[in-house]
PDB file of N, CA and C in Angstrom:
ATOM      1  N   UNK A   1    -111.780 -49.582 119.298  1.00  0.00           N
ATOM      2  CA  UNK A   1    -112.475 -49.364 118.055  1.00  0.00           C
ATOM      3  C   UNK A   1    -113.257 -48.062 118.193  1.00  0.00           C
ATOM      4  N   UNK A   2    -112.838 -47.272 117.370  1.00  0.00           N
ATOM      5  CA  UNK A   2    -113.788 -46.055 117.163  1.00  0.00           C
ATOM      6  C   UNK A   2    -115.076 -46.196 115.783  1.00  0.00           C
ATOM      7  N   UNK A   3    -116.042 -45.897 117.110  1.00  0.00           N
ATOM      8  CA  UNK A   3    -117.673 -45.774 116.243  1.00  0.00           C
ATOM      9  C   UNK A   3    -117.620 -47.361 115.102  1.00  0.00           C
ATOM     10  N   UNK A   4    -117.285 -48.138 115.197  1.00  0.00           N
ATOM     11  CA  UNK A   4    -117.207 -49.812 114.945  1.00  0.00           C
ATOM     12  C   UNK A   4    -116.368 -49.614 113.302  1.00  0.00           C
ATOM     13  N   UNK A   5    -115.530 -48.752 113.086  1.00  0.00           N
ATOM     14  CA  UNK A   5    -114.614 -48.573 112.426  1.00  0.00           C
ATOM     15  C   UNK A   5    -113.328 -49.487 112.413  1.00  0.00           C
ATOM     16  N   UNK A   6    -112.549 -49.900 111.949  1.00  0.00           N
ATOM     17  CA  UNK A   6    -111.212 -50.985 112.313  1.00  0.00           C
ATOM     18  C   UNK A   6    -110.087 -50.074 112.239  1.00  0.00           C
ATOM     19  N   UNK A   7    -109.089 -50.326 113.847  1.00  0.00           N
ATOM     20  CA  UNK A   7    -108.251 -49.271 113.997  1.00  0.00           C
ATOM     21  C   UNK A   7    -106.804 -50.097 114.585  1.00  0.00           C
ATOM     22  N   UNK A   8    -105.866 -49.574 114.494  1.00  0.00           N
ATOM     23  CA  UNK A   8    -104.631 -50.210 115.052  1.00  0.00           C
ATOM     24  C   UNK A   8    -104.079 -49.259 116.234  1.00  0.00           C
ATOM     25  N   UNK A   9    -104.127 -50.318 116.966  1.00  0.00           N
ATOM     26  CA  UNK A   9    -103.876 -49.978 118.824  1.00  0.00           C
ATOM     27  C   UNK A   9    -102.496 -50.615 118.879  1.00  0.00           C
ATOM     28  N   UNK A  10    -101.701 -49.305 119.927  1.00  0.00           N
ATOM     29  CA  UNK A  10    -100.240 -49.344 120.233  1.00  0.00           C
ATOM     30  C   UNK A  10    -100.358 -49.803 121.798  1.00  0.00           C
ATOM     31  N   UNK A  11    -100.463 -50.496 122.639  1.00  0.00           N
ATOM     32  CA  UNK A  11    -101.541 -50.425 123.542  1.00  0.00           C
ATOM     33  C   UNK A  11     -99.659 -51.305 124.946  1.00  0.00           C
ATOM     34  N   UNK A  12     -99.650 -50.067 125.579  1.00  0.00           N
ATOM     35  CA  UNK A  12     -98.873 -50.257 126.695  1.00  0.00           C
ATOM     36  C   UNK A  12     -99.240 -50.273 128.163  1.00  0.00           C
ATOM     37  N   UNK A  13     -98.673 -51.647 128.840  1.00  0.00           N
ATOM     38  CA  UNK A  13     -99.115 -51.846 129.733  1.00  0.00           C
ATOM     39  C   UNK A  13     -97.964 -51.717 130.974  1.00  0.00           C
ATOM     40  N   UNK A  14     -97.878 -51.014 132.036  1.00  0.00           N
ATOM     41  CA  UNK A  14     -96.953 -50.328 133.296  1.00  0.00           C
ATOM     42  C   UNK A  14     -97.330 -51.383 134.305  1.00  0.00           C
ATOM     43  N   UNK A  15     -96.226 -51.410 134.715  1.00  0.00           N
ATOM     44  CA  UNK A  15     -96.187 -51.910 135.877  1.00  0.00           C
ATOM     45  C   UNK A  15     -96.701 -51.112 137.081  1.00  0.00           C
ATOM     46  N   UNK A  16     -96.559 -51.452 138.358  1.00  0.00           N
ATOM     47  CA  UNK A  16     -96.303 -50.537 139.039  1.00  0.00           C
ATOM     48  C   UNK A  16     -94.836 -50.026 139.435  1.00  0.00           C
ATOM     49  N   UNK A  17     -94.878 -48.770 139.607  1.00  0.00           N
ATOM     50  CA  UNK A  17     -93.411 -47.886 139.855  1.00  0.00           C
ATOM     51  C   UNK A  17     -93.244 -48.000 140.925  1.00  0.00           C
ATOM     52  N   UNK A  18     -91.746 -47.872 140.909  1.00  0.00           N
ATOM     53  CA  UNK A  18     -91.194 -47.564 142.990  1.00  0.00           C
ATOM     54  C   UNK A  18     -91.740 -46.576 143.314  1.00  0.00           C
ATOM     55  N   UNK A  19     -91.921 -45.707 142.855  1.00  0.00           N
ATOM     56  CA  UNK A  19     -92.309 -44.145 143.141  1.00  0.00           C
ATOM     57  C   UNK A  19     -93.160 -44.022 142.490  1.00  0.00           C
ATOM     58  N   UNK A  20     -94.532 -43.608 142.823  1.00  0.00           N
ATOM     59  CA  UNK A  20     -95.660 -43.337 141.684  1.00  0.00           C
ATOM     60  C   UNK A  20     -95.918 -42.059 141.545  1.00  0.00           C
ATOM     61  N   UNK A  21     -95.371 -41.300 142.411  1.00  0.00           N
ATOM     62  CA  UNK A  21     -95.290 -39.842 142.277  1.00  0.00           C
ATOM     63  C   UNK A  21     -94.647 -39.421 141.553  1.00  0.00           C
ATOM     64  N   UNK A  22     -93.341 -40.047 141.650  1.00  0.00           N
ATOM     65  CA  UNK A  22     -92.052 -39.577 140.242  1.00  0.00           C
ATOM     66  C   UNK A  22     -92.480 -40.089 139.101  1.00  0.00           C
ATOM     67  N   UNK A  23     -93.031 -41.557 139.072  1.00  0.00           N
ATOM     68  CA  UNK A  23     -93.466 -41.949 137.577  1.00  0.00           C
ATOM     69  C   UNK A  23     -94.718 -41.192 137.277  1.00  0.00           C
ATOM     70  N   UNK A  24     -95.715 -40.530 137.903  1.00  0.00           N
ATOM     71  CA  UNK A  24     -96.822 -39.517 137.398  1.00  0.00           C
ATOM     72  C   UNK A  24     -96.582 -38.257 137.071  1.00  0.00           C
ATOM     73  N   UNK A  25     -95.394 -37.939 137.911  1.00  0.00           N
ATOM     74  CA  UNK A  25     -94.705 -36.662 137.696  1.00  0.00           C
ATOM     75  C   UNK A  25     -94.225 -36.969 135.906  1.00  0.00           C
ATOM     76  N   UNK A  26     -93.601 -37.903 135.989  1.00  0.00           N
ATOM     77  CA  UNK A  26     -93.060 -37.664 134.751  1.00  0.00           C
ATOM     78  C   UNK A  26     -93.919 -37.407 133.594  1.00  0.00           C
ATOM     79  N   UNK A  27     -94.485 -39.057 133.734  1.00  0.00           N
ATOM     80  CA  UNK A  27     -95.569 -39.897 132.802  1.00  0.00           C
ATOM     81  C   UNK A  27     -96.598 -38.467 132.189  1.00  0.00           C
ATOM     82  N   UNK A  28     -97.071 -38.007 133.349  1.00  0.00           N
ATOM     83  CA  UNK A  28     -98.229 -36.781 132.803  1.00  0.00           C
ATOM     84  C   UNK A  28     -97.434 -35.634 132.531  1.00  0.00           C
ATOM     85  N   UNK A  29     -96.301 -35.179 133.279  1.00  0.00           N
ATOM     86  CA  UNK A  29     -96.069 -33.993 133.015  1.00  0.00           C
ATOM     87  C   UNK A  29     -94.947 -33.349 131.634  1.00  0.00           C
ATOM     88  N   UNK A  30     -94.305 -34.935 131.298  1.00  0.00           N
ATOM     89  CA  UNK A  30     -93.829 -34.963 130.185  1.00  0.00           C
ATOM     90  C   UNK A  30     -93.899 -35.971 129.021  1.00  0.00           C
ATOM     91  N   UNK A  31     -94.580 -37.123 129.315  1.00  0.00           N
ATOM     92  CA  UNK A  31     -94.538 -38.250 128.649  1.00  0.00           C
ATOM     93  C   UNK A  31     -95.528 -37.961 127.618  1.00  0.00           C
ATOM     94  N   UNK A  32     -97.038 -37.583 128.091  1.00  0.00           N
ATOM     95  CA  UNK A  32     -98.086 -37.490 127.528  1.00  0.00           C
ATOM     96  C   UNK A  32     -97.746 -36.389 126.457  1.00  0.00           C
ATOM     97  N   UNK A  33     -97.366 -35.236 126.718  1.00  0.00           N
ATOM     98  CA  UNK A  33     -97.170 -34.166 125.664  1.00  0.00           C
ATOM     99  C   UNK A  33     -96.354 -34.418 124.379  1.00  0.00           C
ATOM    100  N   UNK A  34     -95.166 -35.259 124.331  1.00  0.00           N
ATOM    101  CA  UNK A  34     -94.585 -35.847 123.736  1.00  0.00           C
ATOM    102  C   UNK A  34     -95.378 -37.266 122.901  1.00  0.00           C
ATOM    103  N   UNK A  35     -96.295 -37.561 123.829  1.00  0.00           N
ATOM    104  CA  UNK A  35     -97.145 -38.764 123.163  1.00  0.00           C
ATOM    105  C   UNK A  35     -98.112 -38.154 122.093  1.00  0.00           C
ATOM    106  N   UNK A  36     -98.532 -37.258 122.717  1.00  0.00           N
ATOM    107  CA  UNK A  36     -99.676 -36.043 122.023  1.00  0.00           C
ATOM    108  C   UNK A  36     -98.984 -35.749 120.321  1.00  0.00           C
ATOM    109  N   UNK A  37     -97.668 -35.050 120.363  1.00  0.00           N
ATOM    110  CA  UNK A  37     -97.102 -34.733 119.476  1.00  0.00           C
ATOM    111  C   UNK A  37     -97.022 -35.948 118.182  1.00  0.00           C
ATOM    112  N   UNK A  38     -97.024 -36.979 118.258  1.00  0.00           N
ATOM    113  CA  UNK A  38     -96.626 -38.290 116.965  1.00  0.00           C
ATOM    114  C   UNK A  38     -97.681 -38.133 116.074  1.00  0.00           C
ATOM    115  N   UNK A  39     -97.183 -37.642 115.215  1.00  0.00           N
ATOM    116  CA  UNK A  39     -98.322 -37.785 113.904  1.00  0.00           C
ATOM    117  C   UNK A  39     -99.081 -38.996 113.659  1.00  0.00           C
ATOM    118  N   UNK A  40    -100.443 -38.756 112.926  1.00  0.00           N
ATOM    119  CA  UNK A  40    -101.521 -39.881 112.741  1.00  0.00           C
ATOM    120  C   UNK A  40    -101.960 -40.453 114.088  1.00  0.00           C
ATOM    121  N   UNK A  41    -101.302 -39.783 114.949  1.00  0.00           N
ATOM    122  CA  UNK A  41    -102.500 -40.030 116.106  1.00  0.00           C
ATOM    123  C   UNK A  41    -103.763 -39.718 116.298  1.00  0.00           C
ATOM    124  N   UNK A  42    -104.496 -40.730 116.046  1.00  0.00           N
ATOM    125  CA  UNK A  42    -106.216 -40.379 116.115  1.00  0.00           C
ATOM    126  C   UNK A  42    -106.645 -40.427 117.309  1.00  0.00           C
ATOM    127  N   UNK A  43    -106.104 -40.877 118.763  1.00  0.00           N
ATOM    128  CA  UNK A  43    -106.781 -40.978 119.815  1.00  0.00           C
ATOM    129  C   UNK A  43    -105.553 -41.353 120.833  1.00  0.00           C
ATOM    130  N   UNK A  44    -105.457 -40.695 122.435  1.00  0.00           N
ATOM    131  CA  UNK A  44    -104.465 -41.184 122.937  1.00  0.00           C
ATOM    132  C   UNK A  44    -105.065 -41.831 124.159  1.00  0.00           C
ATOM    133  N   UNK A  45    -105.509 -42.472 125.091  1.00  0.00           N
ATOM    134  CA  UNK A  45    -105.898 -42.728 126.093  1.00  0.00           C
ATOM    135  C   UNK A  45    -105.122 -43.370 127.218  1.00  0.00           C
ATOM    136  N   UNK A  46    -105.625 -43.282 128.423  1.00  0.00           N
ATOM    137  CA  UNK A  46    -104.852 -43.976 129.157  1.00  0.00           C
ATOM    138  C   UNK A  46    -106.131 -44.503 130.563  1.00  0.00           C
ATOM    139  N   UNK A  47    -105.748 -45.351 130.930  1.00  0.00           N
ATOM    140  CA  UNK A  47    -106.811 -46.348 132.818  1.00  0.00           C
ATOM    141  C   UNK A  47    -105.465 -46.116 133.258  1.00  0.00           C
ATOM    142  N   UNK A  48    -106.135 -46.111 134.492  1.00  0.00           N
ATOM    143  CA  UNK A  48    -105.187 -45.306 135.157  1.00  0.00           C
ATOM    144  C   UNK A  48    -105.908 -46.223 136.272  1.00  0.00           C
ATOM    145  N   UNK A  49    -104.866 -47.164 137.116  1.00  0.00           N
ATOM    146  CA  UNK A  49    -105.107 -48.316 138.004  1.00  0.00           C
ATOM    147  C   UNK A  49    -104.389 -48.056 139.364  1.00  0.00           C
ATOM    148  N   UNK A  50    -104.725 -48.922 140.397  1.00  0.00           N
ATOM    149  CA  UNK A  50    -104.303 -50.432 139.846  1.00  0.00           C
ATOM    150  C   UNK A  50    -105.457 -51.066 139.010  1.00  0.00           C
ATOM    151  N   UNK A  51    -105.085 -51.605 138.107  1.00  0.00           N
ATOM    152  CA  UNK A  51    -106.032 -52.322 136.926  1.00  0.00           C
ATOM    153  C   UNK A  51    -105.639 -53.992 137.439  1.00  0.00           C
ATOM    154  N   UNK A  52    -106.705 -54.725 137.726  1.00  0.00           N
ATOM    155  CA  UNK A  52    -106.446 -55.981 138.180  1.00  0.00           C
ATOM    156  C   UNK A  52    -106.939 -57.002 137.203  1.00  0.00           C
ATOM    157  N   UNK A  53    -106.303 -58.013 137.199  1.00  0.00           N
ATOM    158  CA  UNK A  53    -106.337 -59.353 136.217  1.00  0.00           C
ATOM    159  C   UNK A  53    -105.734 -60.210 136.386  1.00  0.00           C
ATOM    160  N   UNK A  54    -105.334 -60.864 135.120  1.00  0.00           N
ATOM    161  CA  UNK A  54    -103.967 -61.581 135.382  1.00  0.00           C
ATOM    162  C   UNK A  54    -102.987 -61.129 135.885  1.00  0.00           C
ATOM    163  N   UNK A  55    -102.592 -59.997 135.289  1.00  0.00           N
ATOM    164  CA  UNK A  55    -101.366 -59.502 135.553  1.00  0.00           C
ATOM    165  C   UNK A  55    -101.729 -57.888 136.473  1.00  0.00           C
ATOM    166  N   UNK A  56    -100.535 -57.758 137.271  1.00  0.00           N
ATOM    167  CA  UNK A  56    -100.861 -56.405 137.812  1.00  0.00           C
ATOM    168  C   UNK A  56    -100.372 -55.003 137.022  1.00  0.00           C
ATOM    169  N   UNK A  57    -101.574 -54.903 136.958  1.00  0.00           N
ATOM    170  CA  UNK A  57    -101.200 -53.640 135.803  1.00  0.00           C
ATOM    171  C   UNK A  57    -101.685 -51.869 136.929  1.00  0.00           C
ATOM    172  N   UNK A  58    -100.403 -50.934 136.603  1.00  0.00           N
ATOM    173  CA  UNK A  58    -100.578 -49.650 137.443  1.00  0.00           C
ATOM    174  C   UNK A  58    -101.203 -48.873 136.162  1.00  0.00           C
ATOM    175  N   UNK A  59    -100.820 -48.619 134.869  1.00  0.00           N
ATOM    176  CA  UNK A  59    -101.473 -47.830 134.137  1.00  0.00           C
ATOM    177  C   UNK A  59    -101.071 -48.704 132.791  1.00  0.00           C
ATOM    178  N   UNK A  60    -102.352 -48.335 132.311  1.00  0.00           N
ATOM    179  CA  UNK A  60    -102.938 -48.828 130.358  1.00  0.00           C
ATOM    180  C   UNK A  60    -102.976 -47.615 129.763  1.00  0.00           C
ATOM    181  N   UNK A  61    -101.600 -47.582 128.498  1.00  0.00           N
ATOM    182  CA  UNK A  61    -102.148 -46.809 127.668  1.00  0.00           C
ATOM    183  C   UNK A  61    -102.417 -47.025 126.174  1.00  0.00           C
ATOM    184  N   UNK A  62    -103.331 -46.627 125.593  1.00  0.00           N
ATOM    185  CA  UNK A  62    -103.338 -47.134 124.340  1.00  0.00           C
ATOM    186  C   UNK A  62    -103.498 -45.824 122.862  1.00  0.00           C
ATOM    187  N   UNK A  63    -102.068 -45.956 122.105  1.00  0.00           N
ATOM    188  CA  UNK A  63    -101.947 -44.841 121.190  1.00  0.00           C
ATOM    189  C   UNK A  63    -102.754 -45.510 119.842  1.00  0.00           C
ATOM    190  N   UNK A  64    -104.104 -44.663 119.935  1.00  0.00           N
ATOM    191  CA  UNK A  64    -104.330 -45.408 118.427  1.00  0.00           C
ATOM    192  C   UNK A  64    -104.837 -44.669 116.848  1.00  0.00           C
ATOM    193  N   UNK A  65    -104.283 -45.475 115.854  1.00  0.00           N
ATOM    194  CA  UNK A  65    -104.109 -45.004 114.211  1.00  0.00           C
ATOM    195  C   UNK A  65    -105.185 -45.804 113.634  1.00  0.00           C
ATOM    196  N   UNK A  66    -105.403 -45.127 112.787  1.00  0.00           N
ATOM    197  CA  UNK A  66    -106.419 -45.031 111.483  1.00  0.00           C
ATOM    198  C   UNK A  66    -106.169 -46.238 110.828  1.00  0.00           C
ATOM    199  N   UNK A  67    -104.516 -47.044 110.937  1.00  0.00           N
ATOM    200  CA  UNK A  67    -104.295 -48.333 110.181  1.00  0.00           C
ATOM    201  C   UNK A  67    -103.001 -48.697 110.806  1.00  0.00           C
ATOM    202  N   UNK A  68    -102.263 -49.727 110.288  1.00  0.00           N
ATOM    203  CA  UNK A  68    -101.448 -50.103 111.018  1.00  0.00           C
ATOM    204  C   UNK A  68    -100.030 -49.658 109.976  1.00  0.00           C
ATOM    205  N   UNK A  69    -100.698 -48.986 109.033  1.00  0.00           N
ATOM    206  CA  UNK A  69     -99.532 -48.046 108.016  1.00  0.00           C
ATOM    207  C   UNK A  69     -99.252 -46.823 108.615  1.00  0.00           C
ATOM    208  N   UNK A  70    -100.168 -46.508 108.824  1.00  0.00           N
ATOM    209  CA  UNK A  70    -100.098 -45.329 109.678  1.00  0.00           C
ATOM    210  C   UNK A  70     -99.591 -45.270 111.080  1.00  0.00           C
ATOM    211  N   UNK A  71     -99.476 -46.241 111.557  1.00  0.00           N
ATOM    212  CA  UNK A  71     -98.708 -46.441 112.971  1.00  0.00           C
ATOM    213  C   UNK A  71     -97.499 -47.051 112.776  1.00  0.00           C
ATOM    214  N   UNK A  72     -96.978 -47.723 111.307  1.00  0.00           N
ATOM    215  CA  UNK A  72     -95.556 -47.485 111.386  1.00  0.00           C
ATOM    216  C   UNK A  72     -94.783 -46.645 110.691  1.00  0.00           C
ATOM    217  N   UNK A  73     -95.629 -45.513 110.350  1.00  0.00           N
ATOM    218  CA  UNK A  73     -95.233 -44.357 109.632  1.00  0.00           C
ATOM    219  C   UNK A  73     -95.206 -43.212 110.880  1.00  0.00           C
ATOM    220  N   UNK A  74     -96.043 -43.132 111.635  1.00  0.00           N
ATOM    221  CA  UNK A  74     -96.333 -42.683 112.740  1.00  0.00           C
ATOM    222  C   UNK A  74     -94.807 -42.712 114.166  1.00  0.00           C
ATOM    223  N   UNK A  75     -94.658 -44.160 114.134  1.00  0.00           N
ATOM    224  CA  UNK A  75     -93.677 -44.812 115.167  1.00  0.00           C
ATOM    225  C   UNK A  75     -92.181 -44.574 114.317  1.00  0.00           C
ATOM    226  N   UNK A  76     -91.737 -44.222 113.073  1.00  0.00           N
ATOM    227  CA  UNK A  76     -90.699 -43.970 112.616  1.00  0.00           C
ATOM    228  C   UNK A  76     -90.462 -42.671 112.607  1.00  0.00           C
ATOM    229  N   UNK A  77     -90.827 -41.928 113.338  1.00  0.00           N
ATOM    230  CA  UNK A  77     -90.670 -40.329 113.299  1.00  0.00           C
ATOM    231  C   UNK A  77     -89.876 -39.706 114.753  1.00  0.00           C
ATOM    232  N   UNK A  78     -89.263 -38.281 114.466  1.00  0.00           N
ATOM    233  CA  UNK A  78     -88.538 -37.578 115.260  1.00  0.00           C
ATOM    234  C   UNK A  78     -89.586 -38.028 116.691  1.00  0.00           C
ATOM    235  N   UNK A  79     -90.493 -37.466 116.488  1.00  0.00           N
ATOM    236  CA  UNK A  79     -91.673 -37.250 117.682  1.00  0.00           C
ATOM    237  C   UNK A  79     -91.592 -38.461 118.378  1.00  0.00           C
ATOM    238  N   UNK A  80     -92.273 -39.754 118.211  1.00  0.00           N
ATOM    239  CA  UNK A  80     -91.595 -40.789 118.054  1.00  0.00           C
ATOM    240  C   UNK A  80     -90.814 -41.209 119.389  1.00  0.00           C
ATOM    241  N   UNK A  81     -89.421 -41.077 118.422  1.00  0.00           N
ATOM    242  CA  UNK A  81     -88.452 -41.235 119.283  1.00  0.00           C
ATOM    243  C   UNK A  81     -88.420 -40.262 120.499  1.00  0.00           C
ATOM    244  N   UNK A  82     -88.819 -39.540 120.311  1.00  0.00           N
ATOM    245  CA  UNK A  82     -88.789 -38.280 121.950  1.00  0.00           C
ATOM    246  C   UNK A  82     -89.459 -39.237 122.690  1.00  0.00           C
ATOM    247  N   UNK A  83     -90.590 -39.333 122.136  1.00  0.00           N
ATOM    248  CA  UNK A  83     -91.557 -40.161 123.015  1.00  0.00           C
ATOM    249  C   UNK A  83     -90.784 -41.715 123.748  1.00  0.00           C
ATOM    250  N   UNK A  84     -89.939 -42.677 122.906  1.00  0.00           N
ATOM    251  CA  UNK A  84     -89.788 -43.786 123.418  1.00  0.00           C
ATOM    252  C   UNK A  84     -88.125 -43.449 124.271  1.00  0.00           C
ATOM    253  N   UNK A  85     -87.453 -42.470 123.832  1.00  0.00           N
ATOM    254  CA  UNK A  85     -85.985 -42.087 124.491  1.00  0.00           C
ATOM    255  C   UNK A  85     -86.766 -41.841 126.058  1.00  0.00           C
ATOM    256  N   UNK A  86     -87.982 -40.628 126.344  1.00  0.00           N
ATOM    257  CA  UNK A  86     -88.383 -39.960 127.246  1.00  0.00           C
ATOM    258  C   UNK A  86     -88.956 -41.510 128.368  1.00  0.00           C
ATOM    259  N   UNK A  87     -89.974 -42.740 127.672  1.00  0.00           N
ATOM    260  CA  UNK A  87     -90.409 -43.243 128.545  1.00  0.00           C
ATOM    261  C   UNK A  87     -89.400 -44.498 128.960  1.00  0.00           C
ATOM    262  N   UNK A  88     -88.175 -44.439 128.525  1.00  0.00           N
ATOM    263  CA  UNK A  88     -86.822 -45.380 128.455  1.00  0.00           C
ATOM    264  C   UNK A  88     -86.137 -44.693 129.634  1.00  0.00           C
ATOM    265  N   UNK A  89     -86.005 -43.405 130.024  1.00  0.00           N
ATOM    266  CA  UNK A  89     -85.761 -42.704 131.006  1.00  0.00           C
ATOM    267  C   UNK A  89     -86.330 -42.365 132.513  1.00  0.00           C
ATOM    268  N   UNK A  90     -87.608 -43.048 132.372  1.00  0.00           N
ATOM    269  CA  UNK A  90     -88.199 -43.071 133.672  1.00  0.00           C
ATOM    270  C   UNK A  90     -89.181 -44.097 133.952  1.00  0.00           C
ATOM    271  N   UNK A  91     -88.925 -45.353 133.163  1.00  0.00           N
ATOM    272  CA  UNK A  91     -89.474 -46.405 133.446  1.00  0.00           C
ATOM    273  C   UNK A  91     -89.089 -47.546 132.732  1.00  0.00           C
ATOM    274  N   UNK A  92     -87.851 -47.244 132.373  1.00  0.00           N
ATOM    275  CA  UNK A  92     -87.434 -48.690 131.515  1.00  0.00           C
ATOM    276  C   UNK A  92     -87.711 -49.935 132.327  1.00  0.00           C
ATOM    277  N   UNK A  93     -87.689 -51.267 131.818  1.00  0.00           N
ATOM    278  CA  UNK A  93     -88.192 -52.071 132.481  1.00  0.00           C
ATOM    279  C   UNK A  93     -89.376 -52.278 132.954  1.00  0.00           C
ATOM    280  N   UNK A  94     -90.344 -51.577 133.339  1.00  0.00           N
ATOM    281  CA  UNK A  94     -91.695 -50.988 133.745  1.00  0.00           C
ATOM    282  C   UNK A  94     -92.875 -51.499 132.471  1.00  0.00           C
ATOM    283  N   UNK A  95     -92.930 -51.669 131.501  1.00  0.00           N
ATOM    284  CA  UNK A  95     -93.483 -51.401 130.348  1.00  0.00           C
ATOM    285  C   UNK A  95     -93.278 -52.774 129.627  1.00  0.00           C
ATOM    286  N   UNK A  96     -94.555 -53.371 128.975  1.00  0.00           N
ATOM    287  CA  UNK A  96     -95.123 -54.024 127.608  1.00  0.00           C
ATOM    288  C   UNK A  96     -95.537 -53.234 126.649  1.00  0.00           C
ATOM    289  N   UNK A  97     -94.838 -53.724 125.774  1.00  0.00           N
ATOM    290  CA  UNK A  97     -96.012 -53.070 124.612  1.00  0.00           C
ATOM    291  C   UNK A  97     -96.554 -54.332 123.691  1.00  0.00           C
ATOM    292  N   UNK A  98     -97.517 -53.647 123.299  1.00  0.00           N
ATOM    293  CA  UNK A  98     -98.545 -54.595 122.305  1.00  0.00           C
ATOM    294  C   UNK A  98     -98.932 -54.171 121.146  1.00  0.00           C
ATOM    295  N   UNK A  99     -99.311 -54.441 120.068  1.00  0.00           N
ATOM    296  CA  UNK A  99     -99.903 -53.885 118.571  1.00  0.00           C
ATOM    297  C   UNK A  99    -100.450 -54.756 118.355  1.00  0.00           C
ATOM    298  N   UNK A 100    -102.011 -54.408 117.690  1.00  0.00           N
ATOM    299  CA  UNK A 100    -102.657 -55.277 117.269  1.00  0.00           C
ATOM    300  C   UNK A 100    -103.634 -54.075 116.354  1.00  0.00           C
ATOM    301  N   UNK A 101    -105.043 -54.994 115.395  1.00  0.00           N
ATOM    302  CA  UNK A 101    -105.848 -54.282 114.958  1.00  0.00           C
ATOM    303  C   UNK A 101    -107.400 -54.967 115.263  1.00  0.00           C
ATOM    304  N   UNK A 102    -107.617 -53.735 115.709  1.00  0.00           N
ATOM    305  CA  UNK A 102    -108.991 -53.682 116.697  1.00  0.00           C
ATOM    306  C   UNK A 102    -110.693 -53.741 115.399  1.00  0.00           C
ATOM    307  N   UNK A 103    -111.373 -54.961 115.661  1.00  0.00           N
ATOM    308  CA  UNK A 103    -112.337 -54.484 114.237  1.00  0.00           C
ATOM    309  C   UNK A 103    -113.499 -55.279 115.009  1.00  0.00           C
ATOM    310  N   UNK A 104    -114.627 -54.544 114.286  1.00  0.00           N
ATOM    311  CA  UNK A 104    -116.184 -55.179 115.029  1.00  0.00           C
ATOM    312  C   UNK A 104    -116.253 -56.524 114.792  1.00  0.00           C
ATOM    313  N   UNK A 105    -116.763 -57.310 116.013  1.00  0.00           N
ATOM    314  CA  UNK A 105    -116.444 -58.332 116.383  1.00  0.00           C
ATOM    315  C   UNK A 105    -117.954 -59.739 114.612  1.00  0.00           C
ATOM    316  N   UNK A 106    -118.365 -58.501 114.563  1.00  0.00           N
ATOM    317  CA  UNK A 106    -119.306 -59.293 113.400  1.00  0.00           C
ATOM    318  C   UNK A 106    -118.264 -59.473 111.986  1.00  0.00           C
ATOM    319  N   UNK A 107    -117.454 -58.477 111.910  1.00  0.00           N
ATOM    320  CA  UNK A 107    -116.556 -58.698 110.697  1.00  0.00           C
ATOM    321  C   UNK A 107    -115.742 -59.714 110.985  1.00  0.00           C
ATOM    322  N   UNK A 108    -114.843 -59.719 111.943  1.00  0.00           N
ATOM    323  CA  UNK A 108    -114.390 -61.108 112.633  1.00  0.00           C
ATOM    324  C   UNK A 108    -115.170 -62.212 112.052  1.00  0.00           C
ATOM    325  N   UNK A 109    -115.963 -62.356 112.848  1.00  0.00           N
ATOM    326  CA  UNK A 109    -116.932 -63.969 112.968  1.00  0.00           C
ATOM    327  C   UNK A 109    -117.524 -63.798 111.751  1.00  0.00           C
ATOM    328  N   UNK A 110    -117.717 -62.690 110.683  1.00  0.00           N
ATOM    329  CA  UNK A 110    -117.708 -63.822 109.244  1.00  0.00           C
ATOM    330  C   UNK A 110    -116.454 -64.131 108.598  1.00  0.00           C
ATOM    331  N   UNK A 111    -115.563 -63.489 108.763  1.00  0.00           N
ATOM    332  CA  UNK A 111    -114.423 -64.358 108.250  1.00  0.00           C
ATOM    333  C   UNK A 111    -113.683 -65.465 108.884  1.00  0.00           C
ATOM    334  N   UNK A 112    -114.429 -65.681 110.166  1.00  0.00           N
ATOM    335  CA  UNK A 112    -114.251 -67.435 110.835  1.00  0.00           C
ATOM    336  C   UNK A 112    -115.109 -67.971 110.194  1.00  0.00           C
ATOM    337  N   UNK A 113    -116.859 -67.750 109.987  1.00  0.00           N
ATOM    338  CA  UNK A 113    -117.800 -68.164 108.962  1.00  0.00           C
ATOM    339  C   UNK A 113    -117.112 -68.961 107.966  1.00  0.00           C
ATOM    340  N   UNK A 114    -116.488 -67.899 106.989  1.00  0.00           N
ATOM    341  CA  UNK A 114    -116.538 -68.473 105.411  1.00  0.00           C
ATOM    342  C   UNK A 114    -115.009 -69.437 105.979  1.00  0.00           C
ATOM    343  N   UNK A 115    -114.688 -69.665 106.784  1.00  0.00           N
ATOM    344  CA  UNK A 115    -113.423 -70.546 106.923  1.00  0.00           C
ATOM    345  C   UNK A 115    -113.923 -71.915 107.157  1.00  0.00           C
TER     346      UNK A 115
END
């Protein structure tokens, strides 16, 4: 959530790689620039692990839009596809993805309220 605004998160979670040198090599040196490029991207981030929990997670990234119109207007584009052909090429299998929409947790709990 940016500044307690309601936003829609593309939010991918990596495994760890056989090679973390080749998957950083890639991941940063071509993945990100291509990630950079997708229109209506308001924010790109990434944790950069090992990230521990339930699950073992090597890197979190999360691409996020202004709405969730905008992230499938966003995700249907040339750019896009560079982006998902490029991370299909050096980590298929490797990767979750998730979508959801991120909103201050008081707007939430009044619309559990009035329920």
């Amino acid at each position: 959530m940016l500044s307690g605004v309601p936003v829609f998160i593309v939010e991918v979670k990596y495994k760890s790689p056989p090679s973390v040198a080749n998957f950083e090599r890639d991941y940063f040196g071509t993945h990100v620039p291509l990630v950079e490029r997708i229109p209506k991207l308001v924010a790109f981030t990434v944790a950069r692990g090992p990230l521990v929990g339930q699950e073992q997670v090597f890197l979190l990234a999360r691409l996020i839009f202004a709405s969730e119109a905008d992230a499938d207007v966003a995700l249907a584009t040339p750019e896009a596809a560079a982006a998902v052909a490029n991370v299909e090429a050096f980590a298929s299998g490797l990767y979750t993805l998730s979508r959801y929409c991120e909103r201050p947790a008081s707007e939430v709990a009044a619309e559990v309220s009035a329920n």
